[in-house]
PDBML (XML) file of the C-alpha atoms, coordinates in Angstrom:
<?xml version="1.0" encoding="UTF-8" ?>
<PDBx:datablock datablockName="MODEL"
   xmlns:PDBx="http://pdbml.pdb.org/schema/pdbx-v50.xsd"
   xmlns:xsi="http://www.w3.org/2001/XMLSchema-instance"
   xsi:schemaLocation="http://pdbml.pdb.org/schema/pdbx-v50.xsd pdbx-v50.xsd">
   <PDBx:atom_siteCategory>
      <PDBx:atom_site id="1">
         <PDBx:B_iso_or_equiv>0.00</PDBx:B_iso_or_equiv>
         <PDBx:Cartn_x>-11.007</PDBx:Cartn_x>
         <PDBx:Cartn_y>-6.148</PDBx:Cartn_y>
         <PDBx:Cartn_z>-7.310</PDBx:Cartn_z>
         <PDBx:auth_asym_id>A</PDBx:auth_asym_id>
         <PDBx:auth_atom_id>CA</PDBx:auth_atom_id>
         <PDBx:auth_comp_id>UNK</PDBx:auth_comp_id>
         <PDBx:auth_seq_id>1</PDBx:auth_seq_id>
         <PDBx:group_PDB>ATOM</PDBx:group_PDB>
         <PDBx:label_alt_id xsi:nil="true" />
         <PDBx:label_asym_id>A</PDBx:label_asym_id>
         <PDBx:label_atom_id>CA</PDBx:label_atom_id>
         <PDBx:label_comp_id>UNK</PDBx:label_comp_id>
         <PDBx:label_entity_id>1</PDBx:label_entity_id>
         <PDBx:label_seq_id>1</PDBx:label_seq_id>
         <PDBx:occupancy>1.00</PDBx:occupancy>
         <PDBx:pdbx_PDB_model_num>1</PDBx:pdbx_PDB_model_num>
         <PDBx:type_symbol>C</PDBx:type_symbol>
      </PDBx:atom_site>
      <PDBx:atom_site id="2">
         <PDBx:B_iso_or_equiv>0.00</PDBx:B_iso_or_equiv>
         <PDBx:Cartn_x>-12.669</PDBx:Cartn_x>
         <PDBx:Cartn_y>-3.216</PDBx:Cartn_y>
         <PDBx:Cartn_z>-8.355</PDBx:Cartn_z>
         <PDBx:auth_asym_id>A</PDBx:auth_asym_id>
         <PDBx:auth_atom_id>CA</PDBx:auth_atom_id>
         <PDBx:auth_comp_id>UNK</PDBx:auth_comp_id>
         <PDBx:auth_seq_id>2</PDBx:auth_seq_id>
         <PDBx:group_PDB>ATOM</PDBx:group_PDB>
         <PDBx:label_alt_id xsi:nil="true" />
         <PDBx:label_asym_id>A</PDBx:label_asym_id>
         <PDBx:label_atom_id>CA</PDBx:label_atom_id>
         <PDBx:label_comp_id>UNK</PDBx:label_comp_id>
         <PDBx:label_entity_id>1</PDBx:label_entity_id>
         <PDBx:label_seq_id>2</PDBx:label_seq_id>
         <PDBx:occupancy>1.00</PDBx:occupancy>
         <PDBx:pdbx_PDB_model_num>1</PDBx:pdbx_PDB_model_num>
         <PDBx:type_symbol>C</PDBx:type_symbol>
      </PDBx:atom_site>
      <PDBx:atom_site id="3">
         <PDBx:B_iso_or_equiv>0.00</PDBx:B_iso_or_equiv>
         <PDBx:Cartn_x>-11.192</PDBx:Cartn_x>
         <PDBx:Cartn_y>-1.128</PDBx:Cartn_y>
         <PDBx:Cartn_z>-5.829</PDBx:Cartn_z>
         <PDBx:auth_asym_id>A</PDBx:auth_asym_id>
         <PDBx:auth_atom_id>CA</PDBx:auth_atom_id>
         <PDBx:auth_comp_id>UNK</PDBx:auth_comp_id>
         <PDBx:auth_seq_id>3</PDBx:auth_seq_id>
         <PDBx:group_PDB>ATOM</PDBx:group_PDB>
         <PDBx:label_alt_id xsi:nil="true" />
         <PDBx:label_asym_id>A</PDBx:label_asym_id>
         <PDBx:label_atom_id>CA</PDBx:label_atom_id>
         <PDBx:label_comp_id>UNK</PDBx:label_comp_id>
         <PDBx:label_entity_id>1</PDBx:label_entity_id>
         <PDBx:label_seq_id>3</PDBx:label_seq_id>
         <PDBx:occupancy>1.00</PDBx:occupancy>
         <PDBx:pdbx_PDB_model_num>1</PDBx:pdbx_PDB_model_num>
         <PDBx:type_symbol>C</PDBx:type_symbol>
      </PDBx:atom_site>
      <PDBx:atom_site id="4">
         <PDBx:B_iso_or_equiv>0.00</PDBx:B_iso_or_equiv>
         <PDBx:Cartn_x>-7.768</PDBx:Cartn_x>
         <PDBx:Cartn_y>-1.903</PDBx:Cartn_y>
         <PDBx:Cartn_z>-6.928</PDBx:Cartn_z>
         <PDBx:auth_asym_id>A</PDBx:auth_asym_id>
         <PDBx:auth_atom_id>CA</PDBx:auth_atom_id>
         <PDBx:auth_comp_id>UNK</PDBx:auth_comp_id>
         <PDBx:auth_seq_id>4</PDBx:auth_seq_id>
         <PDBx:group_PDB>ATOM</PDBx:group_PDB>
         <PDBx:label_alt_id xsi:nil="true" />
         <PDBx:label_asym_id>A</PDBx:label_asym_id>
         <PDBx:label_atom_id>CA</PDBx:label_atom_id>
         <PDBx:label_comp_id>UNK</PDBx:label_comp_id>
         <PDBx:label_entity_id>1</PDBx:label_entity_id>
         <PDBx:label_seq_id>4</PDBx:label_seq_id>
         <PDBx:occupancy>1.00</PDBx:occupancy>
         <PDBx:pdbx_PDB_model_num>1</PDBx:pdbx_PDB_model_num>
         <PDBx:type_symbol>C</PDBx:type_symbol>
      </PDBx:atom_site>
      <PDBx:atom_site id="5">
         <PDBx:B_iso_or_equiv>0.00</PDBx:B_iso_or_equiv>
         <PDBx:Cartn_x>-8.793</PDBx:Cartn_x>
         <PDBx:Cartn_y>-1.609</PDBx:Cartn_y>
         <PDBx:Cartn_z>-10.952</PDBx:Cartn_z>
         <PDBx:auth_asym_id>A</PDBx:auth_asym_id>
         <PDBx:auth_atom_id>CA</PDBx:auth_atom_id>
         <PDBx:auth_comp_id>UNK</PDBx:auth_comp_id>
         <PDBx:auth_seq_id>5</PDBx:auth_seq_id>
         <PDBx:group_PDB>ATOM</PDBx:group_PDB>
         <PDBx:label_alt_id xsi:nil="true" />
         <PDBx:label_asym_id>A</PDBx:label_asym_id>
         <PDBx:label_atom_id>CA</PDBx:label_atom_id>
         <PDBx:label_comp_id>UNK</PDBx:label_comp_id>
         <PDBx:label_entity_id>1</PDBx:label_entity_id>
         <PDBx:label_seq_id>5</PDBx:label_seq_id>
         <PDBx:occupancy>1.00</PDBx:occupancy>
         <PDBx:pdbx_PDB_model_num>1</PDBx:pdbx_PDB_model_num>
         <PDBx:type_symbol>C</PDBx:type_symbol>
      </PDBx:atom_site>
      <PDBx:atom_site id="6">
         <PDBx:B_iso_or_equiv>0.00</PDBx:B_iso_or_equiv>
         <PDBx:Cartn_x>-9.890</PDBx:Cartn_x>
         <PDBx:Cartn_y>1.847</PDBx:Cartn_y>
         <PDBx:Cartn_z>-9.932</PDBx:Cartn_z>
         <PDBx:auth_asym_id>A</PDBx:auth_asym_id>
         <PDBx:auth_atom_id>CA</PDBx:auth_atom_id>
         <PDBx:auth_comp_id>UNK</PDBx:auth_comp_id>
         <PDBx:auth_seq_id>6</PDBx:auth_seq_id>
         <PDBx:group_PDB>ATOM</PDBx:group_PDB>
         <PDBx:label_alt_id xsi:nil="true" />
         <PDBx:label_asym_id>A</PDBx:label_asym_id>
         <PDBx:label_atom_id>CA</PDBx:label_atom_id>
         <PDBx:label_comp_id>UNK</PDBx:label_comp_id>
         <PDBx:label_entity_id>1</PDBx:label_entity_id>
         <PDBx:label_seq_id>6</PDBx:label_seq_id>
         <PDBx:occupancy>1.00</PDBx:occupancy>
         <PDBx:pdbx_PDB_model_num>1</PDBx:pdbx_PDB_model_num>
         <PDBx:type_symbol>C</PDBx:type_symbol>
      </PDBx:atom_site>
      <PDBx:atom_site id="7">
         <PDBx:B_iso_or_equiv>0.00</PDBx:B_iso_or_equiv>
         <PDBx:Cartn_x>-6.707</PDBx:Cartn_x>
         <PDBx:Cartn_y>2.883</PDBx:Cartn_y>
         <PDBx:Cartn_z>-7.961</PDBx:Cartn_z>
         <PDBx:auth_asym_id>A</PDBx:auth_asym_id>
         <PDBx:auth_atom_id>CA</PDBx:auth_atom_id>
         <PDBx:auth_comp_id>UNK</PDBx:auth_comp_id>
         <PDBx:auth_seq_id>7</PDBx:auth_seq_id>
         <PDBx:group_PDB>ATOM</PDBx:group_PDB>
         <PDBx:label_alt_id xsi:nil="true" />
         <PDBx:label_asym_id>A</PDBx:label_asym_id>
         <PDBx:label_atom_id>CA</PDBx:label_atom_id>
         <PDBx:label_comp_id>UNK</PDBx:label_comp_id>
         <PDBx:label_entity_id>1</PDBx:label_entity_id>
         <PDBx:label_seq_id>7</PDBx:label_seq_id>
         <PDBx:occupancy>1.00</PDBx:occupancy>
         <PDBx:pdbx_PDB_model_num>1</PDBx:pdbx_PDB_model_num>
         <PDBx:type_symbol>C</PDBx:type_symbol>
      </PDBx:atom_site>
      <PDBx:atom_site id="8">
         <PDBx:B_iso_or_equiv>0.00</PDBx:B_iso_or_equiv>
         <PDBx:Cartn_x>-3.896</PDBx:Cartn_x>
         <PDBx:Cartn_y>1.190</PDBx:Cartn_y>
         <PDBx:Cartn_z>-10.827</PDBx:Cartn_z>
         <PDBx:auth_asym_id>A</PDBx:auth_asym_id>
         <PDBx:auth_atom_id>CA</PDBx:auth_atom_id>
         <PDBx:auth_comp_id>UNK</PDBx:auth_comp_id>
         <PDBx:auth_seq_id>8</PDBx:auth_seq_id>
         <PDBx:group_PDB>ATOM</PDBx:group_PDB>
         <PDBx:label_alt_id xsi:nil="true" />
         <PDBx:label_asym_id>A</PDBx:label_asym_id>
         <PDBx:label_atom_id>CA</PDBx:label_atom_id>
         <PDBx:label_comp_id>UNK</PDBx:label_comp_id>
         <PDBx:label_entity_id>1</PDBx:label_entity_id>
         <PDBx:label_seq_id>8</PDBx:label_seq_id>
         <PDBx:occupancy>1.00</PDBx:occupancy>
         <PDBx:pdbx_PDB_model_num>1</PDBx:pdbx_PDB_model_num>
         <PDBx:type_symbol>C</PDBx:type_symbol>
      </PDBx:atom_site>
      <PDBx:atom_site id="9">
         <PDBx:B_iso_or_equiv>0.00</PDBx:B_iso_or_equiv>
         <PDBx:Cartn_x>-6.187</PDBx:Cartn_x>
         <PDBx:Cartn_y>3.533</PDBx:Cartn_y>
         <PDBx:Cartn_z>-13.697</PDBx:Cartn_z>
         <PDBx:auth_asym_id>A</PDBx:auth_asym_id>
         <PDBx:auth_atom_id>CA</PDBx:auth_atom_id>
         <PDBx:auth_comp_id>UNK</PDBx:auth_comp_id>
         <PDBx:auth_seq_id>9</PDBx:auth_seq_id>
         <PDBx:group_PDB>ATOM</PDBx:group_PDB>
         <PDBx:label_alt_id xsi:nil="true" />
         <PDBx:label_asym_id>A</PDBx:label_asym_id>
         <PDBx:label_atom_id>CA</PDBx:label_atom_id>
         <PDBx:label_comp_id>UNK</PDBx:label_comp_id>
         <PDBx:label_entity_id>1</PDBx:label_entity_id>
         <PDBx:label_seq_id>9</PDBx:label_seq_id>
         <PDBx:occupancy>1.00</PDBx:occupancy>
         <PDBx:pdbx_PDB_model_num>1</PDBx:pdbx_PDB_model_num>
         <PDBx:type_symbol>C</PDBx:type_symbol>
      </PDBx:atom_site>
      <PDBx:atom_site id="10">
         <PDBx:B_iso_or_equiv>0.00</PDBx:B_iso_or_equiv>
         <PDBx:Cartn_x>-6.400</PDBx:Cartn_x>
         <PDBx:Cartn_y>6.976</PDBx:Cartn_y>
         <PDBx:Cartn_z>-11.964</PDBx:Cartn_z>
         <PDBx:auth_asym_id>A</PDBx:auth_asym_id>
         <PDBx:auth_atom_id>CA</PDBx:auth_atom_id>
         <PDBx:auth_comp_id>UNK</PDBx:auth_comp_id>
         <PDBx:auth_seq_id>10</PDBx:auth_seq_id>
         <PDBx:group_PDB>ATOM</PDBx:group_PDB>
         <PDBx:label_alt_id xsi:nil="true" />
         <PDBx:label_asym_id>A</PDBx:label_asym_id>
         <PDBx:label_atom_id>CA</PDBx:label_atom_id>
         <PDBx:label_comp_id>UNK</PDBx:label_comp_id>
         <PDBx:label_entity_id>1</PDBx:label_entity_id>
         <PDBx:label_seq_id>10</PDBx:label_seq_id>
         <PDBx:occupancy>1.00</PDBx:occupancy>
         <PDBx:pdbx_PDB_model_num>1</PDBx:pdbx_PDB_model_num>
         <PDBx:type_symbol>C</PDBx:type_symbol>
      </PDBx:atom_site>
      <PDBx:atom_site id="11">
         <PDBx:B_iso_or_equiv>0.00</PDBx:B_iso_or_equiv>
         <PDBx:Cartn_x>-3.546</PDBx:Cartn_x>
         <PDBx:Cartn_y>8.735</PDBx:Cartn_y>
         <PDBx:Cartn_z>-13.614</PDBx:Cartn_z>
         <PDBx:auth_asym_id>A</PDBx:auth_asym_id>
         <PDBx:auth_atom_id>CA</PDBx:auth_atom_id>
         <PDBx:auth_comp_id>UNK</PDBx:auth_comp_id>
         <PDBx:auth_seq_id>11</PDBx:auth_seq_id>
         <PDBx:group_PDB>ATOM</PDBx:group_PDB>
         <PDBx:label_alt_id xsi:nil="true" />
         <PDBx:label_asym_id>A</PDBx:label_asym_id>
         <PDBx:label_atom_id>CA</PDBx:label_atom_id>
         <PDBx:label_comp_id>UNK</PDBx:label_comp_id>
         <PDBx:label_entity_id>1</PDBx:label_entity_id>
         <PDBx:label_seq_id>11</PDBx:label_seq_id>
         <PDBx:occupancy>1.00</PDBx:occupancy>
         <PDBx:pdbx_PDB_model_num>1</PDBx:pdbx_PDB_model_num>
         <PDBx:type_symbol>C</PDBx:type_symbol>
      </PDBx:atom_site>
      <PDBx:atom_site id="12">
         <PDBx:B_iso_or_equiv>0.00</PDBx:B_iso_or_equiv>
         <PDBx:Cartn_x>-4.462</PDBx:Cartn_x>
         <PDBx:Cartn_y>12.198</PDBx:Cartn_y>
         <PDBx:Cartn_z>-11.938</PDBx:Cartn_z>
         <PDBx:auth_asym_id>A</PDBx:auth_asym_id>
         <PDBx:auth_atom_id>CA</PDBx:auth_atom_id>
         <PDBx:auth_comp_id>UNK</PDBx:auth_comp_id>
         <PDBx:auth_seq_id>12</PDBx:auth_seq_id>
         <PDBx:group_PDB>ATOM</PDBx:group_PDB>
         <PDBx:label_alt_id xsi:nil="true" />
         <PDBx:label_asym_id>A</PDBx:label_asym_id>
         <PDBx:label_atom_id>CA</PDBx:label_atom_id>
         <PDBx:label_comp_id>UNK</PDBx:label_comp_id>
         <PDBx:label_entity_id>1</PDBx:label_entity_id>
         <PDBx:label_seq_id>12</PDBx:label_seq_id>
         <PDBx:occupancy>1.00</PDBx:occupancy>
         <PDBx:pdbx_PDB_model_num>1</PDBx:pdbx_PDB_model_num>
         <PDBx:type_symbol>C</PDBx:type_symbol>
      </PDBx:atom_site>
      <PDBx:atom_site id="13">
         <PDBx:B_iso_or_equiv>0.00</PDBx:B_iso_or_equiv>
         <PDBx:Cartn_x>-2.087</PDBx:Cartn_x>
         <PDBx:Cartn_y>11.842</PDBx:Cartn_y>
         <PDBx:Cartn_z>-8.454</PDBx:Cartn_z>
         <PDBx:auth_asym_id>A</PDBx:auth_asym_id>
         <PDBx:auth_atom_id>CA</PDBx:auth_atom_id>
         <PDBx:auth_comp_id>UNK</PDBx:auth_comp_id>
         <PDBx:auth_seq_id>13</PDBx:auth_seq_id>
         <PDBx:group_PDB>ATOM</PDBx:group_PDB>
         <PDBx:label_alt_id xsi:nil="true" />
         <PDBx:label_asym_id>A</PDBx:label_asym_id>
         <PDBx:label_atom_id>CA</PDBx:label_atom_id>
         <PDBx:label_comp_id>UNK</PDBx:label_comp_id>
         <PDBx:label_entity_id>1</PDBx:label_entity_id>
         <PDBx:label_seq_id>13</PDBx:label_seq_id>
         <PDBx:occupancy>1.00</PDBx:occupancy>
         <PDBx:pdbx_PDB_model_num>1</PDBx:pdbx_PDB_model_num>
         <PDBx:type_symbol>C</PDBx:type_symbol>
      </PDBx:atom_site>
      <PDBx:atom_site id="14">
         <PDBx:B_iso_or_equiv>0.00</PDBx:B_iso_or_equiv>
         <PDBx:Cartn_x>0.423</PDBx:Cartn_x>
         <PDBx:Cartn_y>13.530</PDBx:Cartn_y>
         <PDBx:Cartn_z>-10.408</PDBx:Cartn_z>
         <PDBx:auth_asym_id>A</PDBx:auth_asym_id>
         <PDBx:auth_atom_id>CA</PDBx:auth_atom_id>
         <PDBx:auth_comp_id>UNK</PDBx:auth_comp_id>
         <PDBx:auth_seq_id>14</PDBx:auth_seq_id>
         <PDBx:group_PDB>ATOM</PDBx:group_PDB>
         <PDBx:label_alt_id xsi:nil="true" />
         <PDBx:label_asym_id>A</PDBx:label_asym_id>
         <PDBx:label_atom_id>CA</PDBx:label_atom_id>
         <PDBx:label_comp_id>UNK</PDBx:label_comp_id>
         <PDBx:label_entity_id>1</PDBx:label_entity_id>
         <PDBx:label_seq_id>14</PDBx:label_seq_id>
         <PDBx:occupancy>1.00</PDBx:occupancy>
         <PDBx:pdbx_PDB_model_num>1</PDBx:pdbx_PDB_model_num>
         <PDBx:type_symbol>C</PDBx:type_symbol>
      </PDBx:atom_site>
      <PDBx:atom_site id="15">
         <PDBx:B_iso_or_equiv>0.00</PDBx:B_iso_or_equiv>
         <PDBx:Cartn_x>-1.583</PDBx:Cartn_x>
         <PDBx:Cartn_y>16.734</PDBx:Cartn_y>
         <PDBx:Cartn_z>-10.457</PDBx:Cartn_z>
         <PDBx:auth_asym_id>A</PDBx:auth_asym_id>
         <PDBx:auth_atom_id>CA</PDBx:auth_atom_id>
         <PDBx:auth_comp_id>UNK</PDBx:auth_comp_id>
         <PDBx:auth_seq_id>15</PDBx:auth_seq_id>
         <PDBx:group_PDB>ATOM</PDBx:group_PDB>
         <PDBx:label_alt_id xsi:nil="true" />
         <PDBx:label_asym_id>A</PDBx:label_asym_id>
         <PDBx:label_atom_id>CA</PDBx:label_atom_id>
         <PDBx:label_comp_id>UNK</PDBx:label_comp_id>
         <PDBx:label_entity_id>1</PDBx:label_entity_id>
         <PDBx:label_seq_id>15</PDBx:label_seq_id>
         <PDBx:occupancy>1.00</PDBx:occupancy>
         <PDBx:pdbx_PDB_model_num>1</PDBx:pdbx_PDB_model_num>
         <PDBx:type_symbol>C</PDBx:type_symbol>
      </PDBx:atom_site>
      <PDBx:atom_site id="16">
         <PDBx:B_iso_or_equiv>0.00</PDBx:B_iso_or_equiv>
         <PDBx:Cartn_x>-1.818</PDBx:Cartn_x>
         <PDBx:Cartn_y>17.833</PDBx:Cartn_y>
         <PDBx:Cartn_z>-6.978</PDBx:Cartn_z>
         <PDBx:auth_asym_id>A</PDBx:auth_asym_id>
         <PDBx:auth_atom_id>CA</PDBx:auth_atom_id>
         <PDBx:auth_comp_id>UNK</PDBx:auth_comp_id>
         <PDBx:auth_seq_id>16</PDBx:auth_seq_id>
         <PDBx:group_PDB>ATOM</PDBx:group_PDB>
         <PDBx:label_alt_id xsi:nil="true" />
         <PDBx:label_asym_id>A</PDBx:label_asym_id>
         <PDBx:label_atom_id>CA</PDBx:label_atom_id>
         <PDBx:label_comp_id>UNK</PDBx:label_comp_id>
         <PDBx:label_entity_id>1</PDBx:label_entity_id>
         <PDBx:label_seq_id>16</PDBx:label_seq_id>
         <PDBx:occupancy>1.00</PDBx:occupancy>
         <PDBx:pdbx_PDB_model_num>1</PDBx:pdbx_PDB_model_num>
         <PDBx:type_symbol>C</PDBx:type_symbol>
      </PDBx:atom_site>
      <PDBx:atom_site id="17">
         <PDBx:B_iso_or_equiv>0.00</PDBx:B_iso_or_equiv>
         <PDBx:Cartn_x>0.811</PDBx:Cartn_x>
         <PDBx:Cartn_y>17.663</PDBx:Cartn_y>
         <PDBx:Cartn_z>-3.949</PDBx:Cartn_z>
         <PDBx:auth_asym_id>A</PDBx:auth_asym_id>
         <PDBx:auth_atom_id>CA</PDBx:auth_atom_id>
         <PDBx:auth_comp_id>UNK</PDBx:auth_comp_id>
         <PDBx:auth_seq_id>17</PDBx:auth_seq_id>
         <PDBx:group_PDB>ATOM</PDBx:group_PDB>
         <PDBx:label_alt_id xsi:nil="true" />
         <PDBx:label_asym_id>A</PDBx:label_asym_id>
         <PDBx:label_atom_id>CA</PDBx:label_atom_id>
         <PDBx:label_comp_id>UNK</PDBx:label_comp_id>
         <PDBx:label_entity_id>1</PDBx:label_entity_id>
         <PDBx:label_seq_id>17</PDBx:label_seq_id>
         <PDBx:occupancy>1.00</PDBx:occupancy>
         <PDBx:pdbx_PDB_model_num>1</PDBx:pdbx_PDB_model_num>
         <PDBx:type_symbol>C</PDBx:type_symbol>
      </PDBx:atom_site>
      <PDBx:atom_site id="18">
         <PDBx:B_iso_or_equiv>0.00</PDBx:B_iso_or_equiv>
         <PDBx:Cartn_x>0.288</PDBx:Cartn_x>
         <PDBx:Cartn_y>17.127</PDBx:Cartn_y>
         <PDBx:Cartn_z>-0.351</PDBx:Cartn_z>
         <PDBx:auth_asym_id>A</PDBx:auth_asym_id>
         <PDBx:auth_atom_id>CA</PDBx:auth_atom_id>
         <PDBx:auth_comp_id>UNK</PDBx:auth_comp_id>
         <PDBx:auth_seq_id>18</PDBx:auth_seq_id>
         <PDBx:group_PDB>ATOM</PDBx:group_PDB>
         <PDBx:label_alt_id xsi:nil="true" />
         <PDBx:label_asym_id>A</PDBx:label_asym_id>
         <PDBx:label_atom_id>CA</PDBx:label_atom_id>
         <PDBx:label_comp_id>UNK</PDBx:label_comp_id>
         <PDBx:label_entity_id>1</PDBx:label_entity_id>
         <PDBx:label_seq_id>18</PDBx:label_seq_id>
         <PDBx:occupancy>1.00</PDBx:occupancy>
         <PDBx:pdbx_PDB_model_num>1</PDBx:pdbx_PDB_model_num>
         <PDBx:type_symbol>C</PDBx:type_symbol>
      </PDBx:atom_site>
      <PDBx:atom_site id="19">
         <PDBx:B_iso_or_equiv>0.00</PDBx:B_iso_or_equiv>
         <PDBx:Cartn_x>-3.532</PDBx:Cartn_x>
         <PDBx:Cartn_y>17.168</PDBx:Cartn_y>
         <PDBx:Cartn_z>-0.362</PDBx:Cartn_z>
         <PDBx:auth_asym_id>A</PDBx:auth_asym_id>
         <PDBx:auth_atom_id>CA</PDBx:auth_atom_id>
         <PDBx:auth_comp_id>UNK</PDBx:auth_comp_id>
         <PDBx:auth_seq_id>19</PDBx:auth_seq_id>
         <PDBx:group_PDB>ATOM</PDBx:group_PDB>
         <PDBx:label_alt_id xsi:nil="true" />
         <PDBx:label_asym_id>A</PDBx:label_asym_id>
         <PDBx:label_atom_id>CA</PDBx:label_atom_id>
         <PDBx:label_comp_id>UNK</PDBx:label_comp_id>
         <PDBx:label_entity_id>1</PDBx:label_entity_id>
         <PDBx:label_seq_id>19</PDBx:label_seq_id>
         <PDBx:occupancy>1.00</PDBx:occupancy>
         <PDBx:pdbx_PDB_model_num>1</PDBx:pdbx_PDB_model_num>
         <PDBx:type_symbol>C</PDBx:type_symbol>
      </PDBx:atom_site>
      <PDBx:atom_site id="20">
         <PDBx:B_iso_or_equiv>0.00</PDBx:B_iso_or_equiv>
         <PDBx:Cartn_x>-5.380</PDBx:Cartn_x>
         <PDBx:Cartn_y>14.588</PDBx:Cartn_y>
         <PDBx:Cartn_z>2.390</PDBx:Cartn_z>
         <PDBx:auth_asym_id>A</PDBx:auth_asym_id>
         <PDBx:auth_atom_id>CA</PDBx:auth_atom_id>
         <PDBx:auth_comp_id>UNK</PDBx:auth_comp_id>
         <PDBx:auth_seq_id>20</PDBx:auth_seq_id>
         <PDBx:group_PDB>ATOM</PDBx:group_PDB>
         <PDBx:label_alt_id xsi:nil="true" />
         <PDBx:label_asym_id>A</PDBx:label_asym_id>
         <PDBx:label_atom_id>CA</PDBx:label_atom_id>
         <PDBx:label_comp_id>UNK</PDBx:label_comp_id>
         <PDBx:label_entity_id>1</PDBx:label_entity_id>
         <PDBx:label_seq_id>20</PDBx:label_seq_id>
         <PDBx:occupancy>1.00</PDBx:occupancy>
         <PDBx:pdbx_PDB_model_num>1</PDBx:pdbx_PDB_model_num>
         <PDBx:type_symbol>C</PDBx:type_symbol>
      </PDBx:atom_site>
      <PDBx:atom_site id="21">
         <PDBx:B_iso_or_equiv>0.00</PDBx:B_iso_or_equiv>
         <PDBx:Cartn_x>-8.642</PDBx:Cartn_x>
         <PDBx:Cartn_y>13.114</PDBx:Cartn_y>
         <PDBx:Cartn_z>1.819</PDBx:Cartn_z>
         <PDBx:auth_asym_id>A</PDBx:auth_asym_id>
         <PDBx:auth_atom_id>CA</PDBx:auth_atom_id>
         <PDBx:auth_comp_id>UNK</PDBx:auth_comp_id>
         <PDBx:auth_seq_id>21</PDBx:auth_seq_id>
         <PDBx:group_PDB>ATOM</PDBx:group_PDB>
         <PDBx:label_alt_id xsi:nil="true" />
         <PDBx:label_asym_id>A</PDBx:label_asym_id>
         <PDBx:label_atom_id>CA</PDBx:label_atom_id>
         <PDBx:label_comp_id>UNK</PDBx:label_comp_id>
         <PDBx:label_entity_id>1</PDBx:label_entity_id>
         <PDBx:label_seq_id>21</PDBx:label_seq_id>
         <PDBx:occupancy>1.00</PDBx:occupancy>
         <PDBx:pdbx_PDB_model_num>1</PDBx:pdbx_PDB_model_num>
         <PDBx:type_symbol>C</PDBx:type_symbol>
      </PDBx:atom_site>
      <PDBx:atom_site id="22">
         <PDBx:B_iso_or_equiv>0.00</PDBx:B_iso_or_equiv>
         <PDBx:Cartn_x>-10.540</PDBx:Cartn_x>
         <PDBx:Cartn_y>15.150</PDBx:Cartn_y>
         <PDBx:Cartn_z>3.853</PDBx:Cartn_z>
         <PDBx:auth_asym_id>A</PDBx:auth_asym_id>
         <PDBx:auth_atom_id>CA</PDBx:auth_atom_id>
         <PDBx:auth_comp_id>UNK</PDBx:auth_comp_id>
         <PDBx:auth_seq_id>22</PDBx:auth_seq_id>
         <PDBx:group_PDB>ATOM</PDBx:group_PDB>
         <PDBx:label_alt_id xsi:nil="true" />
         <PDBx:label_asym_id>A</PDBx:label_asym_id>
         <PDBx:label_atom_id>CA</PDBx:label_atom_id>
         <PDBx:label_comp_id>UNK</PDBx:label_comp_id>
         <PDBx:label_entity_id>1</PDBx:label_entity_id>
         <PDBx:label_seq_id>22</PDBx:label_seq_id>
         <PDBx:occupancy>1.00</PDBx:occupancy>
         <PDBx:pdbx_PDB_model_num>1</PDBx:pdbx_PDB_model_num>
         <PDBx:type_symbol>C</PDBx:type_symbol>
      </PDBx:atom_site>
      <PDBx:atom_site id="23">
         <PDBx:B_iso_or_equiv>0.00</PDBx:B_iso_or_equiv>
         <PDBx:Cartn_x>-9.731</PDBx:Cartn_x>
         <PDBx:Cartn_y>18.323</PDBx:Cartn_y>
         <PDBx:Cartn_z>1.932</PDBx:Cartn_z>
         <PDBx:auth_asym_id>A</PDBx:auth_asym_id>
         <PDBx:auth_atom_id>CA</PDBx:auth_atom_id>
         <PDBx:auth_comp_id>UNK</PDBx:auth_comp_id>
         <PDBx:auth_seq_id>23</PDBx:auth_seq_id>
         <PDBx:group_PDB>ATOM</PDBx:group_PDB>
         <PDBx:label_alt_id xsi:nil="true" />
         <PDBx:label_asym_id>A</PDBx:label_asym_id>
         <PDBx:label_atom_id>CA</PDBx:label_atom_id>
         <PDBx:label_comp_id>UNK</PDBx:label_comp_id>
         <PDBx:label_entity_id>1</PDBx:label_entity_id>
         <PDBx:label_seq_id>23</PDBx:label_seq_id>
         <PDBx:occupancy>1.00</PDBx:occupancy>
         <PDBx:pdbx_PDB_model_num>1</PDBx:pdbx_PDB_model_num>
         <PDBx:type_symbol>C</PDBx:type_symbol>
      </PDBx:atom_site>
      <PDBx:atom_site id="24">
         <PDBx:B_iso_or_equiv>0.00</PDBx:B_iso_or_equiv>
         <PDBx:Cartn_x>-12.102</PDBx:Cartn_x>
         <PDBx:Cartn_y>20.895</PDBx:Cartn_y>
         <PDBx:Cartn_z>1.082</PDBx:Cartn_z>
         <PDBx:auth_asym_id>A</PDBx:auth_asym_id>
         <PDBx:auth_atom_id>CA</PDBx:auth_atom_id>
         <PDBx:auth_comp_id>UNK</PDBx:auth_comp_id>
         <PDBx:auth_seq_id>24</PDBx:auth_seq_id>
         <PDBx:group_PDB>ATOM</PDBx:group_PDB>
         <PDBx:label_alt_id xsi:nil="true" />
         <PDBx:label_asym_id>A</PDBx:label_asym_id>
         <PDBx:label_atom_id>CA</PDBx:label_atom_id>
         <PDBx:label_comp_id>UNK</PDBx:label_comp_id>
         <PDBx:label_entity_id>1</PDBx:label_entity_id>
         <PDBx:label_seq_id>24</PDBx:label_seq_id>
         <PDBx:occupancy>1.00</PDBx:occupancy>
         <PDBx:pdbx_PDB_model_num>1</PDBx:pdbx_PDB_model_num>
         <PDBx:type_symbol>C</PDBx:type_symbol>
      </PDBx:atom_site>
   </PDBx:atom_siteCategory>
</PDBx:datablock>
């Protein structure tokens, strides 16, 4: 539950393009 709280509030995606997790 909190996982998917977390992922529905995080407004931020919308800043960046065409980065992976792994990232530096």
């Amino acid at each position: 539950l909190k996982l998917g709280l977390t992922v529905m509030a995080f407004g931020l995606v919308s800043l960046g393009a065409g980065v992976t997790a792994q990232a530096k």
